[in-house]
Protein backbone atom coordinates (compact mmCIF):
# COMPACT_ATOMS: atom_id res chain seq x y z
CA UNK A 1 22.18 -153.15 90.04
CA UNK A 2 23.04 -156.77 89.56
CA UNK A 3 23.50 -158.20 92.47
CA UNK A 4 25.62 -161.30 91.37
CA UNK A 5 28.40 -159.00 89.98
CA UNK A 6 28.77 -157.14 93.58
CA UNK A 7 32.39 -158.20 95.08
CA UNK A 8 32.01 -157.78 98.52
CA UNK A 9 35.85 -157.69 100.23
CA UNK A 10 36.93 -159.54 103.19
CA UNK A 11 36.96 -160.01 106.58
CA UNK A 12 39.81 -158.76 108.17
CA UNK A 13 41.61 -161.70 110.20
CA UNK A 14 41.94 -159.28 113.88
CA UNK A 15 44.73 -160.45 115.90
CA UNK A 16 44.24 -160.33 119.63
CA UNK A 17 44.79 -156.32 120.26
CA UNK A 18 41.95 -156.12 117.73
CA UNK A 19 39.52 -158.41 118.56
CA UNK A 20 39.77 -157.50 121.92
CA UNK A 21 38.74 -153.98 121.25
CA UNK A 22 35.75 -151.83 119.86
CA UNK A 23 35.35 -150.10 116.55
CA UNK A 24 35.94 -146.38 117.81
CA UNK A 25 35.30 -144.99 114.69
CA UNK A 26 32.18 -146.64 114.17
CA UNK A 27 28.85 -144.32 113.16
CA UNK A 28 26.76 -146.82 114.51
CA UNK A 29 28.25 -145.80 118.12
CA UNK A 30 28.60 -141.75 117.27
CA UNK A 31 30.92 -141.58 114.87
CA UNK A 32 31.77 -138.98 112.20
CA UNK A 33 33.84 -137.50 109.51
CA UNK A 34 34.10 -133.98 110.02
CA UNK A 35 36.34 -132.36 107.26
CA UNK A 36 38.65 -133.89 104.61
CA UNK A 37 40.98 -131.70 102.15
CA UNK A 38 39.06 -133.39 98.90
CA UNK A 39 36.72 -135.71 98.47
CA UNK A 40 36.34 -135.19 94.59
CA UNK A 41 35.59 -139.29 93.47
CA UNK A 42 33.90 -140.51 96.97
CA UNK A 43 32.23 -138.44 99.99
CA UNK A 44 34.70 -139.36 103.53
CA UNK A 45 31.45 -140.48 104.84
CA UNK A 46 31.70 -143.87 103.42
CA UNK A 47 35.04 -144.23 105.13
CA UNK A 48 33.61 -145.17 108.33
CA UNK A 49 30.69 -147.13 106.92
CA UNK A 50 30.59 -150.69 108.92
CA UNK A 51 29.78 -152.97 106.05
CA UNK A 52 32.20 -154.24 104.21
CA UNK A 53 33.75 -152.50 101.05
CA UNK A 54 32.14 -153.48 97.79
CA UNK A 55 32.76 -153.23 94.09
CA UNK A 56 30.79 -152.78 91.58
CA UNK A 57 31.62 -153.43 87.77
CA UNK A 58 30.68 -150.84 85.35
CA UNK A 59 29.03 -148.41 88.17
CA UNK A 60 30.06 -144.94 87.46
CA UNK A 61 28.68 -141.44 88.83
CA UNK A 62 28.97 -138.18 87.46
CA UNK A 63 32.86 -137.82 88.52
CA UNK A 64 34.29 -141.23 87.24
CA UNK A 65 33.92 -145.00 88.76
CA UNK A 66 32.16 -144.99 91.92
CA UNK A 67 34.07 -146.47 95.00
CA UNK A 68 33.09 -147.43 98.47
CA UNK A 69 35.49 -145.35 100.36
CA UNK A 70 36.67 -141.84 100.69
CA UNK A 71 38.69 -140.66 97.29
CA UNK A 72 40.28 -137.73 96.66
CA UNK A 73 41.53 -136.54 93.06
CA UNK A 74 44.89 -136.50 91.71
CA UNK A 75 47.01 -134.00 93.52
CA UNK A 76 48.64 -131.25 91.11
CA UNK A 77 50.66 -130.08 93.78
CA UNK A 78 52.57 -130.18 96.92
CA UNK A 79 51.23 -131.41 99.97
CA UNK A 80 48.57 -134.67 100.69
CA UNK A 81 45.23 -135.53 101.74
CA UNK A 82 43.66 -135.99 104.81
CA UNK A 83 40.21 -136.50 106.46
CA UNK A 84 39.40 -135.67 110.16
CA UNK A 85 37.27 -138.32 112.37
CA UNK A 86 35.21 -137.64 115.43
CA UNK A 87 36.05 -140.63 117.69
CA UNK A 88 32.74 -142.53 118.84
CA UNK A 89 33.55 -141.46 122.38
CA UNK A 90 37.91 -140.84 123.02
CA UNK A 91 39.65 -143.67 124.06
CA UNK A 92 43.09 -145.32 124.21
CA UNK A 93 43.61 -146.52 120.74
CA UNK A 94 45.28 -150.01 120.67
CA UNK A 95 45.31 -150.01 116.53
CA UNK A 96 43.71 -149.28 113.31
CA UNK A 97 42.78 -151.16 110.01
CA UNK A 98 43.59 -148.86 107.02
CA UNK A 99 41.90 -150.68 104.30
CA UNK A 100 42.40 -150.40 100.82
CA UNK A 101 39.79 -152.93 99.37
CA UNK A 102 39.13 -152.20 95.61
CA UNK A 103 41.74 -149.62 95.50
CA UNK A 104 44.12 -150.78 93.01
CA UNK A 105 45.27 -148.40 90.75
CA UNK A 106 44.54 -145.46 92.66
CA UNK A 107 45.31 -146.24 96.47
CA UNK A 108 47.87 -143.90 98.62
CA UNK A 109 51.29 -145.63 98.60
CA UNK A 110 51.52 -143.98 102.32
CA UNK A 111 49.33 -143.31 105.13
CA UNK A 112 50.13 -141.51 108.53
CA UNK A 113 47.71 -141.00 111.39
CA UNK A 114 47.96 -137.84 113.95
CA UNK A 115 45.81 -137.95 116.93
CA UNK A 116 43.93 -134.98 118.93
CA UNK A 117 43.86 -135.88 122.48
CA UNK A 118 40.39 -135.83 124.40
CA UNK A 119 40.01 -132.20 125.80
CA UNK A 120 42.32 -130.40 123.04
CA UNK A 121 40.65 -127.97 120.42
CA UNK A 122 40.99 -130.13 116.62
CA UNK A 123 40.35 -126.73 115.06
CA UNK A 124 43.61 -125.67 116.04
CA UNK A 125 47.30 -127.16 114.71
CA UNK A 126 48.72 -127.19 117.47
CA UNK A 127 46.22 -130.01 119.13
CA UNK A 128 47.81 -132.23 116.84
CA UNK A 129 50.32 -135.42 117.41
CA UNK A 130 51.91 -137.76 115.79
CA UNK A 131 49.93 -141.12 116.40
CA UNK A 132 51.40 -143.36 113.28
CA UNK A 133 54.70 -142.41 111.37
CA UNK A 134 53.70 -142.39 107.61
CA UNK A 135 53.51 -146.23 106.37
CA UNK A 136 53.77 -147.49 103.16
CA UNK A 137 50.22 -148.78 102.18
CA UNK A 138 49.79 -152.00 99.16
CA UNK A 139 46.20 -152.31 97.12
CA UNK A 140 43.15 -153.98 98.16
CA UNK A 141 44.53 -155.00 101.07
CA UNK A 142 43.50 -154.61 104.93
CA UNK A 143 46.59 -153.00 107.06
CA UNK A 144 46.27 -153.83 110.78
CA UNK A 145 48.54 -151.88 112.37
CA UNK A 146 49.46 -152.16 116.26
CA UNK A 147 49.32 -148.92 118.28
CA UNK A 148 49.31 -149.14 122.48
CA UNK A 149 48.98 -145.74 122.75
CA UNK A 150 48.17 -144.46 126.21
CA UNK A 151 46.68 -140.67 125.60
CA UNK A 152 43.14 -140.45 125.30
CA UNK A 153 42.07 -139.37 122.14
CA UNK A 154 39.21 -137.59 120.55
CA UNK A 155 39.75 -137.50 117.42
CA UNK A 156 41.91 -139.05 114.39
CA UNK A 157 43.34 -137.48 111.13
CA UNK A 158 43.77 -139.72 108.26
CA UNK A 159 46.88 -138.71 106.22
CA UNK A 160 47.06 -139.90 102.78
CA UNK A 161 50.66 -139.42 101.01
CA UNK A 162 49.52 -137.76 98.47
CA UNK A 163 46.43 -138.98 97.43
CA UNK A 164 44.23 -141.53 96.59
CA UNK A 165 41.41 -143.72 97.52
CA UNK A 166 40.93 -145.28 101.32
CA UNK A 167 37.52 -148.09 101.09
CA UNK A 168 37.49 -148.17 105.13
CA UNK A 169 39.51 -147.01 108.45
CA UNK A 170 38.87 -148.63 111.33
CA UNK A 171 40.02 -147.53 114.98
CA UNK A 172 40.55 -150.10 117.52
CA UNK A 173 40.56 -148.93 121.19
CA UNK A 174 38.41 -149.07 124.55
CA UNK A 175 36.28 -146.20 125.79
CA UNK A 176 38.07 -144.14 128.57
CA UNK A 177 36.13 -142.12 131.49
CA UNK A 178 32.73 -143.14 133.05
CA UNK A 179 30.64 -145.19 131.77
CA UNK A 180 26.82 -143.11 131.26
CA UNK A 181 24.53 -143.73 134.18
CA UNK A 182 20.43 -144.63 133.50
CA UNK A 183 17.75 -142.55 135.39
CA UNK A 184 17.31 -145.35 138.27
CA UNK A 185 21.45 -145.55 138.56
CA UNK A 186 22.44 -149.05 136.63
CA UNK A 187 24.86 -149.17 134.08
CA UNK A 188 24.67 -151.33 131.04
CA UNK A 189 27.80 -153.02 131.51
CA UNK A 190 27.80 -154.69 128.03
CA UNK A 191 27.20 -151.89 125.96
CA UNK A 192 29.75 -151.04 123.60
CA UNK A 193 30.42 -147.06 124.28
CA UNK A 194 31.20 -148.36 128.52
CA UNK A 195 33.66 -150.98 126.53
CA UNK A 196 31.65 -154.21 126.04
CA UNK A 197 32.99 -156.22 123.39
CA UNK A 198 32.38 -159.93 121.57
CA UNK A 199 34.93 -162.46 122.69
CA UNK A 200 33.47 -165.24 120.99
CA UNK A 201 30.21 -167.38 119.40
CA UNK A 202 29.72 -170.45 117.43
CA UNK A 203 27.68 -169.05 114.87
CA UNK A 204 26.88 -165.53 113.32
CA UNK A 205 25.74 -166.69 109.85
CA UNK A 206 23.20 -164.06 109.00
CA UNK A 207 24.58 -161.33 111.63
CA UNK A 208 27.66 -160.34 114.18
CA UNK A 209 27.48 -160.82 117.91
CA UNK A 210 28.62 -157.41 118.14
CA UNK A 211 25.58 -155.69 116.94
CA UNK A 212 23.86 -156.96 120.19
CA UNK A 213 26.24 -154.18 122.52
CA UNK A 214 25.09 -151.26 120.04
CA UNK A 215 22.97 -148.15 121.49
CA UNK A 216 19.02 -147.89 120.08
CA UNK A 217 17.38 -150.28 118.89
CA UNK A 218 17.92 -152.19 115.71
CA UNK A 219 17.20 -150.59 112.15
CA UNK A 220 16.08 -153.84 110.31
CA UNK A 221 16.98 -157.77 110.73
CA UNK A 222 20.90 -157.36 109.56
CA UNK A 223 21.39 -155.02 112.57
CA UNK A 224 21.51 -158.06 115.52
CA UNK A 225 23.18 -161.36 115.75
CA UNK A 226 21.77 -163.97 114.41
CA UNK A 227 22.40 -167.45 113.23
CA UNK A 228 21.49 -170.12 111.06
CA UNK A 229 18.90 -172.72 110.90
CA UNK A 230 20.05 -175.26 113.45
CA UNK A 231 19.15 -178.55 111.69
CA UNK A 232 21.27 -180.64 114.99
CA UNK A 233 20.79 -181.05 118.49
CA UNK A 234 22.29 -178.24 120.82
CA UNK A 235 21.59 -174.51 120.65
CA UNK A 236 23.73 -171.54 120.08
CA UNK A 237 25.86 -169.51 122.35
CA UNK A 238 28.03 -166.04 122.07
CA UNK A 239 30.53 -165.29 124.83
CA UNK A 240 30.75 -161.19 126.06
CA UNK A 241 33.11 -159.41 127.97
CA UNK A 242 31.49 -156.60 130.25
CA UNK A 243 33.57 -153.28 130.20
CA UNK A 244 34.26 -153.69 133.70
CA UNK A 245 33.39 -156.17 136.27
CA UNK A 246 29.51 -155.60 137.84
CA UNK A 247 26.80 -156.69 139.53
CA UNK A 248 23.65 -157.27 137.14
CA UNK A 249 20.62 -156.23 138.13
CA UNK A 250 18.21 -156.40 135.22
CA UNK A 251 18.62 -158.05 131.57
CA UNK A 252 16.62 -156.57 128.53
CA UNK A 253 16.40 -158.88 125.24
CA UNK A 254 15.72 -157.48 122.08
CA UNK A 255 14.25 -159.28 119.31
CA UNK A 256 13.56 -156.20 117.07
CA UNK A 257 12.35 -156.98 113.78
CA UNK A 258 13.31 -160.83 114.31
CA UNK A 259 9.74 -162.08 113.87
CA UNK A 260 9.86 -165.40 111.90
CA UNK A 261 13.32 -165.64 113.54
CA UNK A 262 13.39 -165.26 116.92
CA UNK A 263 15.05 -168.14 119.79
CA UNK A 264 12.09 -169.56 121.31
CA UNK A 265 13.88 -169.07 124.40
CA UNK A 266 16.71 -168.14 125.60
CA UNK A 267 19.09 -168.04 128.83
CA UNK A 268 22.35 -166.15 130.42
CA UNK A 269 25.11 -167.53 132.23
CA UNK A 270 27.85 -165.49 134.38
CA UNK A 271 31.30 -165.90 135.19
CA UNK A 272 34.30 -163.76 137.03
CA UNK A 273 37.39 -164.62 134.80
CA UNK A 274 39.74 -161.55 134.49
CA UNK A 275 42.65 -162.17 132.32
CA UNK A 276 41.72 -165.45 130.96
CA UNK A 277 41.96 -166.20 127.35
CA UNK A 278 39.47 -166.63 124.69
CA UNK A 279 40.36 -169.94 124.46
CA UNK A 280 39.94 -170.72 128.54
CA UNK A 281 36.84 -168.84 128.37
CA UNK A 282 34.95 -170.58 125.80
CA UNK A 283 35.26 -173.62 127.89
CA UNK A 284 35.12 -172.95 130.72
CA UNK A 285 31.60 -171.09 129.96
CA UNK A 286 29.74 -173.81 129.83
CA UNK A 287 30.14 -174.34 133.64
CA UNK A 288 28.98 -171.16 134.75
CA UNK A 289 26.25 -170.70 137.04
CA UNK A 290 23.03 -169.48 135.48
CA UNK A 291 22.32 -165.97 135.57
CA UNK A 292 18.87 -165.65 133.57
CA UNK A 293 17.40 -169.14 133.74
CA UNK A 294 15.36 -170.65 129.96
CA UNK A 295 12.24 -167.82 129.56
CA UNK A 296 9.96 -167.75 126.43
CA UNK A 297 10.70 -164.86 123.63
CA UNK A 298 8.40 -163.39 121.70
CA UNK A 299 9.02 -161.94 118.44
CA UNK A 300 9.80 -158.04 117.88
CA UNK A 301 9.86 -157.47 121.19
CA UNK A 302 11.63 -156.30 124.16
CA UNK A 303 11.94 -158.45 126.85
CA UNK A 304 12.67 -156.79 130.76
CA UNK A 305 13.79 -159.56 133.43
CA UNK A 306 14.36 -158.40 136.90
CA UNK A 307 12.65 -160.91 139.39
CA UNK A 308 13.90 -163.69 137.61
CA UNK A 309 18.25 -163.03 137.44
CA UNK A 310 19.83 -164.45 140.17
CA UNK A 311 22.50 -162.28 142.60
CA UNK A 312 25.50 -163.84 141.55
CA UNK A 313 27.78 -161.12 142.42
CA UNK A 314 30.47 -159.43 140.66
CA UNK A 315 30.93 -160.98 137.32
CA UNK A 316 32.80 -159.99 134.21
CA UNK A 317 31.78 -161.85 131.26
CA UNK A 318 28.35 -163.18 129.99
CA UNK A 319 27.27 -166.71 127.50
CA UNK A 320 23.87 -165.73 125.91
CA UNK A 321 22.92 -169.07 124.88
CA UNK A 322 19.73 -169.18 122.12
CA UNK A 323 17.10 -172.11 122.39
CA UNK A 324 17.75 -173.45 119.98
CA UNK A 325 18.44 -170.70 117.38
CA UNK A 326 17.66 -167.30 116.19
CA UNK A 327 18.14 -163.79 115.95
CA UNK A 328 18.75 -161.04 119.24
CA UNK A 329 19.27 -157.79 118.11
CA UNK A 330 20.18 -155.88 121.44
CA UNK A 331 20.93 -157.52 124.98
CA UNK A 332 21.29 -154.64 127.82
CA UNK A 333 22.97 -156.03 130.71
CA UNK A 334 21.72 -153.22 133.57
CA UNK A 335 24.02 -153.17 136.82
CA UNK A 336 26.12 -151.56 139.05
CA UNK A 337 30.22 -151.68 138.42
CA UNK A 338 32.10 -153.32 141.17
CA UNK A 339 34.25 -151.17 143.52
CA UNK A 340 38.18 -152.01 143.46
């Protein structure tokens, strides 16, 4: 493949209901496609994929031009598409992002959404409600579409009206029920699947901050946050909200597969700030007290502090600040969740 005639589409700009969320239909956090009606021209498993859609000129597979998304044939007769998603873990869904990147000729002109709340049976019809009327849907183009629902959901069905090609669907929403418990009690209050999410970070050049708050450990370099060479004085710094407000105990830092790479040090500060705005947060981080002071890193390693983070009580966001610059692929943030 030449790699200098791969398009690669996108970002989607996320307004605040988005960005405020996690990907619930992300594989990296559990996941799946389960069934579609067709999937003649490309497999449903490459809806869900979390890299951005790509094109490739003149790439074609045994059934016609290969896509990166889930594509169905040309439909003969009455009736539409659809492909059924397994929900990371159910959740109240606050939106989606249908995408159509790369689908020109041959995207749905319509897209609906039914839902299958969290206890309910998806192999039976009547499970099923409506979660998004059907929608008219435009080409290579992201569709961000607000949803505040309140019923937990399991899992999604993708409607397309009546066929076509779908690069990516994304599910925005937080995690409902408790959060899952470690052997000596704590809770990683940052992790994605108990609702962690990014709020902010003044550089992700090489990787998102979001990748830190994902189970396991990292598969290579690309899977972690990291940044670029900082050639200036200053270090680098992401801002993340905890899924509820805790008390943390013990901090792990993971610099898997960061070995040339890797902050020379690195240190956590804390704040309590419910309901403030990105905007408040990010500066008002900089004052908060110091959670994990400056320790060494090592590279490909993971790094257990428990002696050394101070008992600063109930807090609900965290600044990871790197010294100067580098790459992190997981940060576990091991506590106990404050009572109401």
């Amino acid at each position: 493949m030449d790699q200098s005639s791969v398009l690669t589409a996108p970002a989607a700009l996320l307004p605040d209901w988005a960005s405020q969320q996690i990907n619930l239909a992300d594989p990296r956090l559990g996941a799946a496609t389960l069934a579609c009606s067709d999937d003649f021209f490309a497999p449903m498993e490459r809806l869900l994929q979390p890299q951005a859609a790509i094109f490739v000129p003149g790439k074609y597979d045994a059934n016609g031009k290969w896509m990166d998304g889930w594509e169905s044939r040309r439909k003969r007769v009455a009736g539409h598409d659809w492909c059924i998603v397994k929900l990371a873990r159910p959740g109240r869904i606050a939106g989606v992002d249908i995408d159509t990147s790369f689908f020109t000729g041959n995207y749905p002109p319509a897209a609906s959404l039914d839902a299958c709340p969290d206890g309910a049976d998806p192999a039976q019809a009547e499970s099923w409600q409506p979660l998004l009327a059907a929608t008219p849907l435009n080409g290579n183009q992201h569709h961000l579409i607000a949803l505040d629902s309140t019923t937990v959901i399991s899992h999604v069905r993708l409607n397309i009206l009546p066929d076509g090609g779908v690069a990516r669907l994304r599910v925005y929403g937080r995690p409902a029920g408790a959060p899952t418990v470690a052997a000596d009690g704590l809770i990683d209050l940052a992790a994605a699947l108990n609702g962690g999410y990014p709020v902010a970070w003044n550089d992700a050049h090489f990787g998102v901050a979001g990748n830190l708050l994902l189970p396991g450990r990292g598969v290579d370099m690309g899977d972690g946050w990291e940044t670029r060479r900082r050639r200036e004085p200053g270090f680098d710094w992401c801002i993340l909200a905890l899924g509820q407000p805790g008390t943390i105990r013990r901090i792990e830092v993971d610099t898997a597969h960061f070995k040339g790479n890797f902050p020379d040090r690195c240190s956590l500060q804390a704040g309590f700030a419910p309901g403030l705005s990105d905007r408040a947060l990010v500066a008002q981080a900089q004052f908060w007290p110091t959670l994990l002071p400056e320790v060494k890193l090592q590279a490909d390693h993971i790094h257990r502090f428990l002696d050394e983070v101070a008992a600063l009580g109930p807090v609900t966001h965290l600044r990871l600040n790197l010294h100067p610059d580098g790459g992190v692929s997981r940060l576990r943030l091991w506590g106990e969740a404050a009572t109401a």
